[in-house]
PDB file of N, CA and C in Angstrom:
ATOM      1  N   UNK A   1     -71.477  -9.914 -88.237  1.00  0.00           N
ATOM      2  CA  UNK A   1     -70.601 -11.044 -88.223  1.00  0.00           C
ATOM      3  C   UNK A   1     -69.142 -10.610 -88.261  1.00  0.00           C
ATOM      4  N   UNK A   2     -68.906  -9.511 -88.861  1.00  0.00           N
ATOM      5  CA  UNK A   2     -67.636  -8.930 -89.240  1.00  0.00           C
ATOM      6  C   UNK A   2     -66.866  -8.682 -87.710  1.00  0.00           C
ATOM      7  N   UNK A   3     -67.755  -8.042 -86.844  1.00  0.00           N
ATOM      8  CA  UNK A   3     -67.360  -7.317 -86.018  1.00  0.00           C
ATOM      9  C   UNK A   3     -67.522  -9.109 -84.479  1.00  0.00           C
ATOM     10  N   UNK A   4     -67.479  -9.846 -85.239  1.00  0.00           N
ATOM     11  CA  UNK A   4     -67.491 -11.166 -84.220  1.00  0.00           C
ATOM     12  C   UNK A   4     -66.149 -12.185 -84.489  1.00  0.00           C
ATOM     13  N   UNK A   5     -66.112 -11.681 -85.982  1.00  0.00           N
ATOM     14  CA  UNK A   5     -64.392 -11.921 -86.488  1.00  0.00           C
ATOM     15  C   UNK A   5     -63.385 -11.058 -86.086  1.00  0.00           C
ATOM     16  N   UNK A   6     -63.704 -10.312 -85.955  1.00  0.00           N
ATOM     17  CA  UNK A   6     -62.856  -9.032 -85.481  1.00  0.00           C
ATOM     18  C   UNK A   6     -62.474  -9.381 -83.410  1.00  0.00           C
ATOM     19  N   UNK A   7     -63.368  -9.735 -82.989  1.00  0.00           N
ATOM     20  CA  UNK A   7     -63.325  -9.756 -81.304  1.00  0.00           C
ATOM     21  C   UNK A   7     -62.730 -11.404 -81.485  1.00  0.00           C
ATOM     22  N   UNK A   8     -63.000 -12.283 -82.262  1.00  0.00           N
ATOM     23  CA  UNK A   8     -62.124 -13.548 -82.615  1.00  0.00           C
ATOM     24  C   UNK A   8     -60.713 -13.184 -82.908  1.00  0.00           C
ATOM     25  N   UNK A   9     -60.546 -12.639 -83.832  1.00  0.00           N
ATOM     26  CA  UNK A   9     -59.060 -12.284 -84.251  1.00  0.00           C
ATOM     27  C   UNK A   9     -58.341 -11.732 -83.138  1.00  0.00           C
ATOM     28  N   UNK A  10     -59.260 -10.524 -82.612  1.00  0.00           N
ATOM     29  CA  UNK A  10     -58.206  -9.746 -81.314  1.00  0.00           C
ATOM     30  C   UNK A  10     -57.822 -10.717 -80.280  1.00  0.00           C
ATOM     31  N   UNK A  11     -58.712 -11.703 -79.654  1.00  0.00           N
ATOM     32  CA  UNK A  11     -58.415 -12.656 -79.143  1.00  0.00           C
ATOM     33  C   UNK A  11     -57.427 -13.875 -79.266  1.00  0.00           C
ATOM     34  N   UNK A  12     -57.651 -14.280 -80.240  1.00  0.00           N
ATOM     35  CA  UNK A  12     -56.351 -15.245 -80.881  1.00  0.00           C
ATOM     36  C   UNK A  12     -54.761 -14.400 -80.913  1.00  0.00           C
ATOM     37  N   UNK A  13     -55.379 -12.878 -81.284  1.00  0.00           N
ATOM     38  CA  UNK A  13     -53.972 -12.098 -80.700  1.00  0.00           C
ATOM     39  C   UNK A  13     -53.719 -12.157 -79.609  1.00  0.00           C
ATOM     40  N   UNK A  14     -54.046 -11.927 -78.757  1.00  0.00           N
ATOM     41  CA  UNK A  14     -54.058 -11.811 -77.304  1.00  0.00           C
ATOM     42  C   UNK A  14     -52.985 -12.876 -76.744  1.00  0.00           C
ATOM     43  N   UNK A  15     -53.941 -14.258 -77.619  1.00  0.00           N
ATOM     44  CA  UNK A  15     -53.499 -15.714 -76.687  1.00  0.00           C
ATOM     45  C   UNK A  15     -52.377 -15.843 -76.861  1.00  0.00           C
ATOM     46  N   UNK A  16     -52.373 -15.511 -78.676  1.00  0.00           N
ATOM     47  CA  UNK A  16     -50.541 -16.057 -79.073  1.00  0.00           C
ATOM     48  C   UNK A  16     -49.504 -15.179 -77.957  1.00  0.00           C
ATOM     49  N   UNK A  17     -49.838 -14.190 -78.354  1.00  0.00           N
ATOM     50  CA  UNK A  17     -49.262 -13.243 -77.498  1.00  0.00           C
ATOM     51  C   UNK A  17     -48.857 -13.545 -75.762  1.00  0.00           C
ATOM     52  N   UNK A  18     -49.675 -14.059 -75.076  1.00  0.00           N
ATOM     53  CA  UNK A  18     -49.822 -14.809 -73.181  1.00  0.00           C
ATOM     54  C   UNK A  18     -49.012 -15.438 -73.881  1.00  0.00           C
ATOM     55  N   UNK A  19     -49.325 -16.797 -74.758  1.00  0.00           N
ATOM     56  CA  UNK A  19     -48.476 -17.995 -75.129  1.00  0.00           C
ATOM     57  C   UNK A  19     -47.091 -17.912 -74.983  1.00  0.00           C
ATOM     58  N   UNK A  20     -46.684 -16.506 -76.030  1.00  0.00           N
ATOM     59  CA  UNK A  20     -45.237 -16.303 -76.385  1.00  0.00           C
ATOM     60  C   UNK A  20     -44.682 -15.606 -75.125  1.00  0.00           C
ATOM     61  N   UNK A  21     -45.544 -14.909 -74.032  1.00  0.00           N
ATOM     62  CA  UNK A  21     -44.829 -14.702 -72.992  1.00  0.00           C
ATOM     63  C   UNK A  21     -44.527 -15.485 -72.159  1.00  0.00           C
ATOM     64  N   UNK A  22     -45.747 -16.289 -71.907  1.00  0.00           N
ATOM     65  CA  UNK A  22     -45.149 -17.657 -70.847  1.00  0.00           C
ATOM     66  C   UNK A  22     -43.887 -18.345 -71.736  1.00  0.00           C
ATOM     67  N   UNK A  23     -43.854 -18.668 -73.020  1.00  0.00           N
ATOM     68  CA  UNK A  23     -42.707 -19.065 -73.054  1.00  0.00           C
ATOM     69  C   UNK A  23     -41.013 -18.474 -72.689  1.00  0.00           C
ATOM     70  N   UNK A  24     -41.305 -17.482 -73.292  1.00  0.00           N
ATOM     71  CA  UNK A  24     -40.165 -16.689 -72.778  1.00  0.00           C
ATOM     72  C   UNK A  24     -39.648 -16.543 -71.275  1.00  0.00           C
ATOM     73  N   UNK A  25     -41.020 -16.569 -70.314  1.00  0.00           N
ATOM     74  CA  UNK A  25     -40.366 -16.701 -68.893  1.00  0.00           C
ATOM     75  C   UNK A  25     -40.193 -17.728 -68.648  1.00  0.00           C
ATOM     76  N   UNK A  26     -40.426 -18.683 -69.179  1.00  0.00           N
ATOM     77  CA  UNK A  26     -40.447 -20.387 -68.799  1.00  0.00           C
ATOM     78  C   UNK A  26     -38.604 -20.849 -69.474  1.00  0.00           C
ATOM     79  N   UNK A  27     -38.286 -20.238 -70.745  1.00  0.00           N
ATOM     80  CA  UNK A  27     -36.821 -20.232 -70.656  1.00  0.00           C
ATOM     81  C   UNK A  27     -35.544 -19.474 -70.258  1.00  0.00           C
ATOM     82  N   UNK A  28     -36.442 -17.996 -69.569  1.00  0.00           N
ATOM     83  CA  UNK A  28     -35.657 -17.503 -68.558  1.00  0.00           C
ATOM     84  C   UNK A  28     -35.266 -17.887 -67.373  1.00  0.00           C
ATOM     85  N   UNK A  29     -36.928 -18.833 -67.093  1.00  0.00           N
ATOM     86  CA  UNK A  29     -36.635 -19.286 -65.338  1.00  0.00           C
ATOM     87  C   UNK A  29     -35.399 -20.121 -66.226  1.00  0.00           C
ATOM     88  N   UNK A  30     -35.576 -21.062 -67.164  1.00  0.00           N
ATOM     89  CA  UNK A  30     -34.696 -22.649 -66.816  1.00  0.00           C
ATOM     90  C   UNK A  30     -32.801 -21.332 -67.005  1.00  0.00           C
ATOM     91  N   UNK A  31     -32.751 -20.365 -67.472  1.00  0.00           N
ATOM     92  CA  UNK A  31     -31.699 -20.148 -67.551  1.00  0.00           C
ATOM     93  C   UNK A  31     -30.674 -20.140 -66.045  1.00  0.00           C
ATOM     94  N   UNK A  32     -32.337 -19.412 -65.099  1.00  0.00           N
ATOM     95  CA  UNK A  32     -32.020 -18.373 -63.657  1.00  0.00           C
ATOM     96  C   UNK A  32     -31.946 -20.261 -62.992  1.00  0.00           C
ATOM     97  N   UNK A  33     -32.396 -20.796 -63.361  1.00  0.00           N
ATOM     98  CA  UNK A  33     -32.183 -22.348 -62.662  1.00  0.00           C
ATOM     99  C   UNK A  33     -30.982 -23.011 -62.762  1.00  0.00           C
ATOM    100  N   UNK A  34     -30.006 -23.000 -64.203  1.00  0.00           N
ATOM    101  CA  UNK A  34     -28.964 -23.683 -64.080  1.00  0.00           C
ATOM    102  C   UNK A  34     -27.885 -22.337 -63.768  1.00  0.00           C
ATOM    103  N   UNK A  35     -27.865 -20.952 -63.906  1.00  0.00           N
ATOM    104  CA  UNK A  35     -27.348 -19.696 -63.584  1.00  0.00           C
ATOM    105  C   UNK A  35     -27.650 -20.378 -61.577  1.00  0.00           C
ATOM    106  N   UNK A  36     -28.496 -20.972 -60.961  1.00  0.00           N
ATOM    107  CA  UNK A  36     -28.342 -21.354 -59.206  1.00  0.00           C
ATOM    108  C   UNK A  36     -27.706 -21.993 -58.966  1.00  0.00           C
ATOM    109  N   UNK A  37     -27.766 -23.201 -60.062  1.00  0.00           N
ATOM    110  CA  UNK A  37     -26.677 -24.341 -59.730  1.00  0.00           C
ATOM    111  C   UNK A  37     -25.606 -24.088 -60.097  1.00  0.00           C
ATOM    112  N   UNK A  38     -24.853 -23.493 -60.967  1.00  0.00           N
ATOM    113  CA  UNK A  38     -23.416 -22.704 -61.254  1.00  0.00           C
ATOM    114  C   UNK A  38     -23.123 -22.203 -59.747  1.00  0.00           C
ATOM    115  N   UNK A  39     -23.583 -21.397 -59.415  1.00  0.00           N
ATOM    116  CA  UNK A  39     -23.691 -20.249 -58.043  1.00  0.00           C
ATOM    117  C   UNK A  39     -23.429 -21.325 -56.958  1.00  0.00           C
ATOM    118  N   UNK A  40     -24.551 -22.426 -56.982  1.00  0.00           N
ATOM    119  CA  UNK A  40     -24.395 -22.847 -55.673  1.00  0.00           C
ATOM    120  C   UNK A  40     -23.063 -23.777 -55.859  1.00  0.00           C
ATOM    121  N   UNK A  41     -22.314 -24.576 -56.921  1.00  0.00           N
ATOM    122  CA  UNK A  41     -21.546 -24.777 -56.549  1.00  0.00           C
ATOM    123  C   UNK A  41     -20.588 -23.856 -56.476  1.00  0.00           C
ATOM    124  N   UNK A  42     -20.042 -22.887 -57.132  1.00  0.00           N
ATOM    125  CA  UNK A  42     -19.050 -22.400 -56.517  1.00  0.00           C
ATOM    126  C   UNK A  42     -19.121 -21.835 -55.061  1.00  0.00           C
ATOM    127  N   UNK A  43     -20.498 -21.489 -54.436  1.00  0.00           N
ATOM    128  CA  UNK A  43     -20.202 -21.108 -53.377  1.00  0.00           C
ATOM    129  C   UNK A  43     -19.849 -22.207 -52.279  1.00  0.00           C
ATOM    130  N   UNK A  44     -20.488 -23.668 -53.090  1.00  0.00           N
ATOM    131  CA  UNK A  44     -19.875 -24.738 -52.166  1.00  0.00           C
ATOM    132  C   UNK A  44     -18.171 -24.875 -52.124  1.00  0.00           C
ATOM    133  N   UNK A  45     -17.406 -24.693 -53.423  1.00  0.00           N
ATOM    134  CA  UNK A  45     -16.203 -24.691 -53.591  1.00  0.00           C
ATOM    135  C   UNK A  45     -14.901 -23.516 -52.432  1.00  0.00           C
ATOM    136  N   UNK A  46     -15.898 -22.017 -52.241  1.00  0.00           N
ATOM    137  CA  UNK A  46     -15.394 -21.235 -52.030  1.00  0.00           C
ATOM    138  C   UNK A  46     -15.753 -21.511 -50.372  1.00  0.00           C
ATOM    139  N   UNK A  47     -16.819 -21.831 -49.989  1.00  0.00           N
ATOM    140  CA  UNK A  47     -16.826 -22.322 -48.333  1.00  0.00           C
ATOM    141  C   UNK A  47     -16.024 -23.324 -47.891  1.00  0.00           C
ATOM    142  N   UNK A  48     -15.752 -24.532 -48.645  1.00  0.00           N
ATOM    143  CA  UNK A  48     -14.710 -25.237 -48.710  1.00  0.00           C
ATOM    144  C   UNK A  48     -13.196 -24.647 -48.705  1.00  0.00           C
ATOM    145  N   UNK A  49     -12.589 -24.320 -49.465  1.00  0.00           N
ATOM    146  CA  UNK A  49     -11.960 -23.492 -49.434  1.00  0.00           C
ATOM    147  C   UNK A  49     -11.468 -22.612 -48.544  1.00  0.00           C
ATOM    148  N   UNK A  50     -12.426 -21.589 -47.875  1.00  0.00           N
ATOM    149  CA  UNK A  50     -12.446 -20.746 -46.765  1.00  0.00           C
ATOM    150  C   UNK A  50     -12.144 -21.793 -45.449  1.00  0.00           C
ATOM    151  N   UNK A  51     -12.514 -22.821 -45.559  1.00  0.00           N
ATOM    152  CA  UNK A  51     -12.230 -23.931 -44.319  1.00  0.00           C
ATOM    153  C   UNK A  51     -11.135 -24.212 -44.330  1.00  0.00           C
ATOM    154  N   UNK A  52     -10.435 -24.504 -45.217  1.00  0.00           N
ATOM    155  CA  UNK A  52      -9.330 -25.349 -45.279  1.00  0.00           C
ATOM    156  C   UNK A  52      -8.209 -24.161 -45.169  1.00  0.00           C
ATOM    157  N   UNK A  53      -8.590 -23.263 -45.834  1.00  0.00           N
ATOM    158  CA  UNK A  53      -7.133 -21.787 -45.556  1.00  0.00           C
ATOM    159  C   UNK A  53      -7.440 -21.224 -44.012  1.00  0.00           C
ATOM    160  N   UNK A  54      -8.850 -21.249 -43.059  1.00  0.00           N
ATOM    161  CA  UNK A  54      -8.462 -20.953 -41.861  1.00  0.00           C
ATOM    162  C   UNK A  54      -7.798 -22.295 -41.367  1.00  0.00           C
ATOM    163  N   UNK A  55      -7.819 -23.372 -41.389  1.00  0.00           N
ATOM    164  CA  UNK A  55      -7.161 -24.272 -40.410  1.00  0.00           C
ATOM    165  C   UNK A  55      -6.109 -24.238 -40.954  1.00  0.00           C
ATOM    166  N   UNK A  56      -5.187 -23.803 -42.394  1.00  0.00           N
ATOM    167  CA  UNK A  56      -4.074 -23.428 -42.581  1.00  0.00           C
ATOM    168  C   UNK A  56      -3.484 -22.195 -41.482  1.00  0.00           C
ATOM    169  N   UNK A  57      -4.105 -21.229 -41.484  1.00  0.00           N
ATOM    170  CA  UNK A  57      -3.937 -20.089 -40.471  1.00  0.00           C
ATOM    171  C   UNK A  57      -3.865 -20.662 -39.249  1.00  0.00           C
ATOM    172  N   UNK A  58      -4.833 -21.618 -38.685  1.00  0.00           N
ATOM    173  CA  UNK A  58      -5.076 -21.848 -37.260  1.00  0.00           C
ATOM    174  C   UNK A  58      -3.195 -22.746 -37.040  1.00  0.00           C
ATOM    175  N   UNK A  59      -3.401 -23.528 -37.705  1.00  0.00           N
ATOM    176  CA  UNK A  59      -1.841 -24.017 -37.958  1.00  0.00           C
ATOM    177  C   UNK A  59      -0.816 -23.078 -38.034  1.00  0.00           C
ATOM    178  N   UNK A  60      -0.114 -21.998 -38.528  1.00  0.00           N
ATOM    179  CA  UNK A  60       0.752 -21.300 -39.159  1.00  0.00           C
ATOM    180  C   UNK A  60       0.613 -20.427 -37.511  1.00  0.00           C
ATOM    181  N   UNK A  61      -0.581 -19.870 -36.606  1.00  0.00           N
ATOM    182  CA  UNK A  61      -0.588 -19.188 -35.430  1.00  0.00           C
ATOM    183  C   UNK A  61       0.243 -20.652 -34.260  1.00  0.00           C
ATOM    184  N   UNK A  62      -0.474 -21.679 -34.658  1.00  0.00           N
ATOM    185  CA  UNK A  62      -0.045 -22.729 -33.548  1.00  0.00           C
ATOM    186  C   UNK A  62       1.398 -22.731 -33.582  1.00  0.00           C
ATOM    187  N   UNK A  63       2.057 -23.074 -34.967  1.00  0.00           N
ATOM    188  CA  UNK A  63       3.565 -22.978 -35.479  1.00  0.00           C
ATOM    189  C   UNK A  63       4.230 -21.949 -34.797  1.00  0.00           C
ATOM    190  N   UNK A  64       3.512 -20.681 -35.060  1.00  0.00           N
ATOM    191  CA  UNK A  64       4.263 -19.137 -34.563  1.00  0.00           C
ATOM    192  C   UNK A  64       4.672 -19.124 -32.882  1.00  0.00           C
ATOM    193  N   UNK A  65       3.318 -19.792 -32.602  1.00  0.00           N
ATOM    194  CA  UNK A  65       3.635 -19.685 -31.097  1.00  0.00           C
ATOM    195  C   UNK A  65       4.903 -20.620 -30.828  1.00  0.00           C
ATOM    196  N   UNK A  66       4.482 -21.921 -30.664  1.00  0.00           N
ATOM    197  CA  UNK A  66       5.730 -22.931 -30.708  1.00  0.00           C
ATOM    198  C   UNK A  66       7.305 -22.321 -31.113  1.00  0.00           C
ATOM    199  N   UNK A  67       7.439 -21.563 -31.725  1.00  0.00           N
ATOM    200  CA  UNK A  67       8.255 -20.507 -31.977  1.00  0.00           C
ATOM    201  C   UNK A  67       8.630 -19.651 -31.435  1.00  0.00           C
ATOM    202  N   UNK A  68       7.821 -18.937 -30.696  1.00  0.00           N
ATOM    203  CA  UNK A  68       7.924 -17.858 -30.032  1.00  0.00           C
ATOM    204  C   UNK A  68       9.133 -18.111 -28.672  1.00  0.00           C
ATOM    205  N   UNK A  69       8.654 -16.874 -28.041  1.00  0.00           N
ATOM    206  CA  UNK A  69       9.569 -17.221 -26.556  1.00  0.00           C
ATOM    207  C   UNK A  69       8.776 -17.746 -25.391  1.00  0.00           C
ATOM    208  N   UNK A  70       9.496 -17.951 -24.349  1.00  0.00           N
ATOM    209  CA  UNK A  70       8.614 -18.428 -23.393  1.00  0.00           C
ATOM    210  C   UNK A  70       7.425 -18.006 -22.603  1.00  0.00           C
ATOM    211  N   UNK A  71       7.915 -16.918 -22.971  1.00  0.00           N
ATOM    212  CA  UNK A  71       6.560 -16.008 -22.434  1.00  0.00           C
ATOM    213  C   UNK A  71       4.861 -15.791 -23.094  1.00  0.00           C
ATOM    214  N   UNK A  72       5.003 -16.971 -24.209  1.00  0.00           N
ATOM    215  CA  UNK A  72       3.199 -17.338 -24.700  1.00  0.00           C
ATOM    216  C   UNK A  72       3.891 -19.062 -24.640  1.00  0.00           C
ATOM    217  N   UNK A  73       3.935 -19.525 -24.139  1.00  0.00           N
ATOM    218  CA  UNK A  73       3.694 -21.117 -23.203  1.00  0.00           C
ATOM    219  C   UNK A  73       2.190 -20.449 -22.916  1.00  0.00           C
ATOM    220  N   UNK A  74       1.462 -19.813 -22.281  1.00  0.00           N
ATOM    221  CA  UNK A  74       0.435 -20.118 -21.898  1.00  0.00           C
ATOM    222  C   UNK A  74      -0.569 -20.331 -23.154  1.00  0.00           C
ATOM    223  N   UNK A  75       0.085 -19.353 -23.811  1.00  0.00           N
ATOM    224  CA  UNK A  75      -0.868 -18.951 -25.420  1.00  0.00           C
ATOM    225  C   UNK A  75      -0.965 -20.504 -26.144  1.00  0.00           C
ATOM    226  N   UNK A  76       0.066 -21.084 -26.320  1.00  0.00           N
ATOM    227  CA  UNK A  76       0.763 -22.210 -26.756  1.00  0.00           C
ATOM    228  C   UNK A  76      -0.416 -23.298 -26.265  1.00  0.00           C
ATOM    229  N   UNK A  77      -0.602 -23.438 -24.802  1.00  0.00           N
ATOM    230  CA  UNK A  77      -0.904 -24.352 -24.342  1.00  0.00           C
ATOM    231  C   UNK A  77      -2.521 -23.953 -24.487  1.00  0.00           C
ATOM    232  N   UNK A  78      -3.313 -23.283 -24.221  1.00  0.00           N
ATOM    233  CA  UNK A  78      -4.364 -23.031 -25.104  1.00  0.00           C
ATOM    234  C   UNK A  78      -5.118 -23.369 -26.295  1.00  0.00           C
ATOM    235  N   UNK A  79      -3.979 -23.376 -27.193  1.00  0.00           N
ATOM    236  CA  UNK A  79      -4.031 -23.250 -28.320  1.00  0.00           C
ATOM    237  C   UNK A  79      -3.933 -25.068 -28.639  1.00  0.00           C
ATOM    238  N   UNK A  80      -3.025 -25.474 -27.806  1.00  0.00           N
ATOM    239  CA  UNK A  80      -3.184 -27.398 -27.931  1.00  0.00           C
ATOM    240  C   UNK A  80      -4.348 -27.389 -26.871  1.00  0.00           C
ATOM    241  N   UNK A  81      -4.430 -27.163 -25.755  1.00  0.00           N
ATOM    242  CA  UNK A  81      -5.790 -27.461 -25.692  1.00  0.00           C
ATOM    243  C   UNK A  81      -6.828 -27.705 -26.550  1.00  0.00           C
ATOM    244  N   UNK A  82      -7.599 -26.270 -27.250  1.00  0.00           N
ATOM    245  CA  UNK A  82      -8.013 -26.409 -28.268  1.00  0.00           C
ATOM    246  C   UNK A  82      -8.209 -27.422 -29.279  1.00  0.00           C
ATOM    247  N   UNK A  83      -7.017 -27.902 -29.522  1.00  0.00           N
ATOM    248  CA  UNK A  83      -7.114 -28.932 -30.961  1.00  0.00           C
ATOM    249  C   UNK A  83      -7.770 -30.042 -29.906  1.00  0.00           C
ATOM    250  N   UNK A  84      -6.923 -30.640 -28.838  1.00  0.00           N
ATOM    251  CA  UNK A  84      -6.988 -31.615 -28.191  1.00  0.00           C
ATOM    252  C   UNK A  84      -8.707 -32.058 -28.236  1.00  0.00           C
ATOM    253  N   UNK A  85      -9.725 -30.541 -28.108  1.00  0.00           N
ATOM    254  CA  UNK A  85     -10.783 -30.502 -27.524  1.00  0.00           C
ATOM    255  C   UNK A  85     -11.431 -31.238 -29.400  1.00  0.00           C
ATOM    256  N   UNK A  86     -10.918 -30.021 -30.069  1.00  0.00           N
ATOM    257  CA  UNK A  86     -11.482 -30.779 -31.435  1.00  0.00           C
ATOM    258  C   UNK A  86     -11.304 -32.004 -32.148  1.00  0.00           C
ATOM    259  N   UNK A  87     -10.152 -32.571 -31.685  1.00  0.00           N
ATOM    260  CA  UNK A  87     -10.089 -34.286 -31.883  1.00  0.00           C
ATOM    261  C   UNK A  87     -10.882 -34.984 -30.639  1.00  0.00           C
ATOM    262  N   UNK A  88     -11.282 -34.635 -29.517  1.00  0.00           N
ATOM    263  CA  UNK A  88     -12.113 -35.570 -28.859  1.00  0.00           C
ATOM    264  C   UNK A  88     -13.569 -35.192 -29.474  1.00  0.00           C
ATOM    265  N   UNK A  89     -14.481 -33.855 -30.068  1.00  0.00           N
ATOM    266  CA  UNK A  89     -15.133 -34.099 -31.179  1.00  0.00           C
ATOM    267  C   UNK A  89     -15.265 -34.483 -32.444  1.00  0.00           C
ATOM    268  N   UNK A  90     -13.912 -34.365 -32.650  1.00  0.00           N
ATOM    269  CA  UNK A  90     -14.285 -35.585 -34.116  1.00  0.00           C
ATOM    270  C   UNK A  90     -13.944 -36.916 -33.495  1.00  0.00           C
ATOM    271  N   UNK A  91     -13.904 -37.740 -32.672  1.00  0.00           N
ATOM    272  CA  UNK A  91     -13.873 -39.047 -32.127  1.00  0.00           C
ATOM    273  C   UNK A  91     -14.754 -39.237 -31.740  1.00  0.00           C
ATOM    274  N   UNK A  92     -15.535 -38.210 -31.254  1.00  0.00           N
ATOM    275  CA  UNK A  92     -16.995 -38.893 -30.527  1.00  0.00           C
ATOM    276  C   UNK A  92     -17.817 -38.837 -31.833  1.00  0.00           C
ATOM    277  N   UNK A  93     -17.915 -38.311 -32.636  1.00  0.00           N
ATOM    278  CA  UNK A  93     -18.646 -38.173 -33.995  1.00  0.00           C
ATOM    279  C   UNK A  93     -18.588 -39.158 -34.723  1.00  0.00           C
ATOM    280  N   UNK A  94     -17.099 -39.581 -34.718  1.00  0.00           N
ATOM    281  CA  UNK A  94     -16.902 -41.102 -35.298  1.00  0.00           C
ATOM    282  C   UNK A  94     -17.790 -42.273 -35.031  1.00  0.00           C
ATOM    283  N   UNK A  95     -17.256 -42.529 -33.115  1.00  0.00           N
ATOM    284  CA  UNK A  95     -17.952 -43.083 -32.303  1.00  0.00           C
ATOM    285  C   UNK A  95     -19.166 -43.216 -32.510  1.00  0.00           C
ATOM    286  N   UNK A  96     -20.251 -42.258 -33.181  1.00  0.00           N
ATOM    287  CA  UNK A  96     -21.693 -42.228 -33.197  1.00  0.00           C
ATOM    288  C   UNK A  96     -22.585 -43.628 -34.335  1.00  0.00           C
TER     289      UNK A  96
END
């Protein structure tokens, strides 16, 4: 009987033991879960971001040219092309 308490006991060790590990990964995942959502917003913040400082750039090149001498008029006119093309896609997008 001793030795049926004994394979009982090792067992109940065992379980606590699984028990206390699933817990532990179960409040690691929830850590690695709100540690994604931290992450994903800043990477939403920083793609944002990255958008808005190139169309600062795309601006500040359009400016430069307009500036320049006559000899990038073609560059110039390109370059309003361009926008021209991206306001008739954001109008048709509207439009939708």
């Amino acid at each position: 009987m001793s030795n049926l308490d004994e394979v009982i006991s090792l067992i109940e060790g065992k379980l606590s033991r699984v028990v206390q590990v699933a817990e532990d990964v179960r409040v690691d995942n929830e850590h690695l879960r709100q540690q994604v959502e931290e992450l994903s917003g800043m990477l939403h913040a920083k793609t944002h971001e990255v958008e808005v400082l190139e169309s600062k750039y795309q601006n500040l090149k359009l400016t430069k040219s307009l500036a320049s001498s006559p000899e990038d008029v073609k560059e110039v006119k390109l370059q309003v092309n361009r926008i021209v093309r991206e306001i008739d896609k954001c109008i048709a997008l509207l439009n939708r």
